[in-house]
N, C-alpha and C. Protein backbone atom coordinates (compact mmCIF):
# COMPACT_ATOMS: atom_id res chain seq x y z
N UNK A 1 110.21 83.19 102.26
CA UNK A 1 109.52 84.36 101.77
C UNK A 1 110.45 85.57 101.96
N UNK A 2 110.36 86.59 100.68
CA UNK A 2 111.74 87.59 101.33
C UNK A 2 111.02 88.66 102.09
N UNK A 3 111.79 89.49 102.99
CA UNK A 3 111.35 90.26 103.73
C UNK A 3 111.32 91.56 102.53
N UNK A 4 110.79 92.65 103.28
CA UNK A 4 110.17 94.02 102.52
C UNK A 4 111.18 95.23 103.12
N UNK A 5 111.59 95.68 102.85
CA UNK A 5 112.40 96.63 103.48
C UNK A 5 111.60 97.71 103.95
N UNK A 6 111.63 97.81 104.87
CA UNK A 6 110.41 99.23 105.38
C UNK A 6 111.68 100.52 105.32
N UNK A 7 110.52 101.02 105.85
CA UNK A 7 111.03 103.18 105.56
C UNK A 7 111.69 103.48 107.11
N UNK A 8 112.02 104.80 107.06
CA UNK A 8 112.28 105.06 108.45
C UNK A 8 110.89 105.76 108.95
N UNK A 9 111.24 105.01 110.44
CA UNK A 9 110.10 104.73 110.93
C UNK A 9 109.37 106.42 111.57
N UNK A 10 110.43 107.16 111.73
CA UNK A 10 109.86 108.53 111.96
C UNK A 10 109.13 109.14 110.93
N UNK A 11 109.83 108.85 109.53
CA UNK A 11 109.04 109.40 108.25
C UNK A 11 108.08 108.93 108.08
N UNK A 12 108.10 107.97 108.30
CA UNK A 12 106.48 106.94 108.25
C UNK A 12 105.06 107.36 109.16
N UNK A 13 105.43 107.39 110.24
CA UNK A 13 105.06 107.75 111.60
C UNK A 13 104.76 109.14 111.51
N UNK A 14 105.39 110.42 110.64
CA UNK A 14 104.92 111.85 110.46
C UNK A 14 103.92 111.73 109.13
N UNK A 15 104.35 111.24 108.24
CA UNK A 15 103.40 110.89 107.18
C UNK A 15 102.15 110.29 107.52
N UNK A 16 102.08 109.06 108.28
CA UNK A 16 100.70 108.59 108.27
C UNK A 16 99.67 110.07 109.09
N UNK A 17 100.63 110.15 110.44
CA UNK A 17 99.86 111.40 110.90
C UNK A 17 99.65 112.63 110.65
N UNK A 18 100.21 112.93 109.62
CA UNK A 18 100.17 114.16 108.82
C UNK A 18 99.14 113.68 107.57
N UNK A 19 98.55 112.64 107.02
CA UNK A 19 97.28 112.23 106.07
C UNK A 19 96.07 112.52 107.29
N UNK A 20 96.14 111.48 108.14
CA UNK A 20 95.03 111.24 109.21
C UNK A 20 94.59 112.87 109.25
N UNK A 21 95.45 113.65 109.96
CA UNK A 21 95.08 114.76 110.27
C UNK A 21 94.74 116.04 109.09
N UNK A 22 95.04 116.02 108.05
CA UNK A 22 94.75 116.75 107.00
C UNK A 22 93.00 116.35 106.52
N UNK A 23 92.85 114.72 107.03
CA UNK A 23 91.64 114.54 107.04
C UNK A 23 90.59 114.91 108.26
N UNK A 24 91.51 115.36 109.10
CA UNK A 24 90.49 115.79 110.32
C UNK A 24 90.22 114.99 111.63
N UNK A 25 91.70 113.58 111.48
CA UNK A 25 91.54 112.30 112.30
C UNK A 25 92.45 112.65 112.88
N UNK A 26 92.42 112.10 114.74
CA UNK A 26 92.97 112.43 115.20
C UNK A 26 93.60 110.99 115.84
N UNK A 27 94.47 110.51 115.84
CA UNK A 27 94.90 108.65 116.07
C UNK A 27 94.89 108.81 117.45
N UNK A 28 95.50 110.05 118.16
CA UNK A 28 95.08 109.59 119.52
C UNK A 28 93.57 109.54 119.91
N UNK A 29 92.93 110.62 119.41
CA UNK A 29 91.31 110.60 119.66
C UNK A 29 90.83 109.30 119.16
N UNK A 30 90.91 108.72 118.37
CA UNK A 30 90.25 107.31 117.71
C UNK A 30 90.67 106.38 118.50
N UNK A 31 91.86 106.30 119.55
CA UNK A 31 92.07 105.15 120.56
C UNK A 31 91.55 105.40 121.81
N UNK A 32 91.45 106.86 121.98
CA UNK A 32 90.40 107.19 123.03
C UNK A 32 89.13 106.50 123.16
N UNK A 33 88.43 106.63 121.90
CA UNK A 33 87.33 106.76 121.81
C UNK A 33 87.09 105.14 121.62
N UNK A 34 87.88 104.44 121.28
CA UNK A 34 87.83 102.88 120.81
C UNK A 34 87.60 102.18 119.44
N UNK A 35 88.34 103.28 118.50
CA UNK A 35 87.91 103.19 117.27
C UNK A 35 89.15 102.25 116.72
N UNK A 36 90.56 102.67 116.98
CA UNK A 36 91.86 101.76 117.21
C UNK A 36 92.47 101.55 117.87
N UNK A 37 93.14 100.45 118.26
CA UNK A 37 93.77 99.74 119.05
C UNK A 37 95.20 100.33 119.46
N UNK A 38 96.08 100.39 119.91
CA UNK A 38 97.75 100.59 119.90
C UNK A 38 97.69 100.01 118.91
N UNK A 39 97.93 98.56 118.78
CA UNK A 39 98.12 97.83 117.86
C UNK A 39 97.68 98.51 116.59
N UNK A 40 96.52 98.36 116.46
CA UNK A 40 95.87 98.97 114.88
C UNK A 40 97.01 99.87 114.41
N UNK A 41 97.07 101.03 115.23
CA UNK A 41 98.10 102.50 114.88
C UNK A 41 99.14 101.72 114.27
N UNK A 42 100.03 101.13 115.09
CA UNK A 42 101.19 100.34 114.92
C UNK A 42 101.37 99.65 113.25
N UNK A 43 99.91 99.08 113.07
CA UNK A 43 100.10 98.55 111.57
C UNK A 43 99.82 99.24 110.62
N UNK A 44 99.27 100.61 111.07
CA UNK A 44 99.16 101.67 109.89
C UNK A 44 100.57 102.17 109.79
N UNK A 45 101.15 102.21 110.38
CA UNK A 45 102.62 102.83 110.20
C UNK A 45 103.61 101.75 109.87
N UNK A 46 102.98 100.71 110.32
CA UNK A 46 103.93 99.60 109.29
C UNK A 46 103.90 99.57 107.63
N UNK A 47 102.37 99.50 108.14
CA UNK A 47 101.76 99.22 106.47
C UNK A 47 102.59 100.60 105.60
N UNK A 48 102.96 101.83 106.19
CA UNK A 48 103.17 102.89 105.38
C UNK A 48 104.50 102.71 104.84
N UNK A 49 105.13 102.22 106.40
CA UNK A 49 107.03 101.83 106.09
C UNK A 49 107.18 101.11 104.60
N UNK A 50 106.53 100.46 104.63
CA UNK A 50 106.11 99.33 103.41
C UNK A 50 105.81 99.74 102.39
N UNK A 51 105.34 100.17 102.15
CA UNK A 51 104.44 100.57 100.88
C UNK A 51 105.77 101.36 100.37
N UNK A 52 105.56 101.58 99.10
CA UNK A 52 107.06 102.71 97.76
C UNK A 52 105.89 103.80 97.77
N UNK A 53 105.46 104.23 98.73
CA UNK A 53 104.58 105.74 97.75
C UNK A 53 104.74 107.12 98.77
N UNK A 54 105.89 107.01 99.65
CA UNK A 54 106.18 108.37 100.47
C UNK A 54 106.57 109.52 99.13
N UNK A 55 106.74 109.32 98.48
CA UNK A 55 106.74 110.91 97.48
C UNK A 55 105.63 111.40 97.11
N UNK A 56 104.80 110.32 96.86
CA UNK A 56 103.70 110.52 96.14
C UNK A 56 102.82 111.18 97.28
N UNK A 57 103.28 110.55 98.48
CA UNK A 57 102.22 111.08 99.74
C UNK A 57 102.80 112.27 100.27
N UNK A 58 104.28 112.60 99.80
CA UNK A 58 104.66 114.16 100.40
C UNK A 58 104.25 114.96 99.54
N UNK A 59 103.93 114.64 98.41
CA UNK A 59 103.26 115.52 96.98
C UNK A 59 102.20 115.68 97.36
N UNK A 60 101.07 114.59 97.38
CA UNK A 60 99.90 114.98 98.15
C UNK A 60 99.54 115.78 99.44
N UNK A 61 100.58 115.67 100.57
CA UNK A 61 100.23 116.69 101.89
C UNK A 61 100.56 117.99 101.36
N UNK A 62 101.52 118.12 100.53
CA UNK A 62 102.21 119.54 99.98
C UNK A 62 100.79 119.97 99.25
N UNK A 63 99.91 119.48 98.55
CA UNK A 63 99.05 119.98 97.61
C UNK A 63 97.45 120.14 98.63
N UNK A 64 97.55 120.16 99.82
CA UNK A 64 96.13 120.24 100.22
C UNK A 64 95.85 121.63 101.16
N UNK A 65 94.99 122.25 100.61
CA UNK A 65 94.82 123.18 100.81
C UNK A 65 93.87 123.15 102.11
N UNK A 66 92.66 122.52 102.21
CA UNK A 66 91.61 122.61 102.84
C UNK A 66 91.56 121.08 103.33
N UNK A 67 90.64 120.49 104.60
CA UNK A 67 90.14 119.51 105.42
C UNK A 67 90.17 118.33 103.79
N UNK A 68 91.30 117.19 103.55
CA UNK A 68 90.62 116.00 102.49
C UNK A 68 89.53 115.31 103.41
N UNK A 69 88.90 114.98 101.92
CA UNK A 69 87.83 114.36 102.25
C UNK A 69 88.01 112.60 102.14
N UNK A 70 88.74 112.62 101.51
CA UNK A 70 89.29 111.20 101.57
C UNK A 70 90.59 111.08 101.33
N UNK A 71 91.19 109.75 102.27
CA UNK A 71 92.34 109.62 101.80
C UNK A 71 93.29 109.40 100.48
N UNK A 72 94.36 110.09 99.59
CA UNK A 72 94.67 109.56 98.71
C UNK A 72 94.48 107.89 98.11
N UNK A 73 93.98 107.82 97.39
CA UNK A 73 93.80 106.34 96.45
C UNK A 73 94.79 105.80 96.67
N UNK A 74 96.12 106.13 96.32
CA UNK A 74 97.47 105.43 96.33
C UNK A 74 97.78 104.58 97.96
N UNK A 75 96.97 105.26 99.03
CA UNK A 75 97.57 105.05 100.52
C UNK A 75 97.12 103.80 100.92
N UNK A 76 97.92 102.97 101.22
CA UNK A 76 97.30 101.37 102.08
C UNK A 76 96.87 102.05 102.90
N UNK A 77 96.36 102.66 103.30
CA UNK A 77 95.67 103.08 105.06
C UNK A 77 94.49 103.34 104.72
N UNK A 78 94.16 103.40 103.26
CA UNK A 78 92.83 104.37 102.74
C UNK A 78 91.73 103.87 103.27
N UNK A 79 91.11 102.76 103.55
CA UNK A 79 90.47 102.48 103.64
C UNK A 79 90.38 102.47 105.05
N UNK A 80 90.78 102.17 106.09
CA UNK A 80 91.18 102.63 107.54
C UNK A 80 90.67 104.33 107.81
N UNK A 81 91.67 104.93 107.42
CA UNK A 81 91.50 106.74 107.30
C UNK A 81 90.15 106.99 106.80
N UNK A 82 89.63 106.40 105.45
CA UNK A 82 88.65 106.67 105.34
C UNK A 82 87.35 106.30 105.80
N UNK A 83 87.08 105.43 106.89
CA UNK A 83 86.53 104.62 108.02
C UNK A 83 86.10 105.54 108.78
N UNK A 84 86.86 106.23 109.36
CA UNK A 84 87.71 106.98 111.07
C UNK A 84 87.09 108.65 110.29
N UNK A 85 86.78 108.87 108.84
CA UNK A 85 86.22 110.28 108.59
C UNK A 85 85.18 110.04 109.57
């Protein structure tokens, strides 16, 4: 099976937490609280390395003015992020 080339992992890692938090999520508060795991976090930022849509998601943080209400459509995390609203 071929491997996936992931992103760098800091860009990944500011991006996912720069969506979460534009939505009002806080990843450390949600492991506080027992909502995700280390682990969990870990595969949202994998899942992001992965994914081809960091432009599309620096276009989107660049364009939000006010608290999103949901995560961009395009984001593998969406459904996660949008959980954790």
């Amino acid at each position: 099976m071929p491997q996936i080339p992931l992103g760098d992992i800091e860009r990944h890692f500011w991006l996912t937490r720069s969506v979460a938090r534009s939505m009002g999520i806080s990843f450390t508060e949600a492991m506080v609280q027992g909502k995700v795991t280390e682990n969990d976090y870990a595969e949202v930022v994998t899942r992001c390395r992965a994914a081809d849509c960091s432009e599309k998601c620096q276009h989107w943080l660049a364009t939000q003015n006010c608290s999103a209400r949901t995560a961009p459509e395009f984001c593998v995390n969406a459904d996660l992020l949008n959980r954790l609203r």
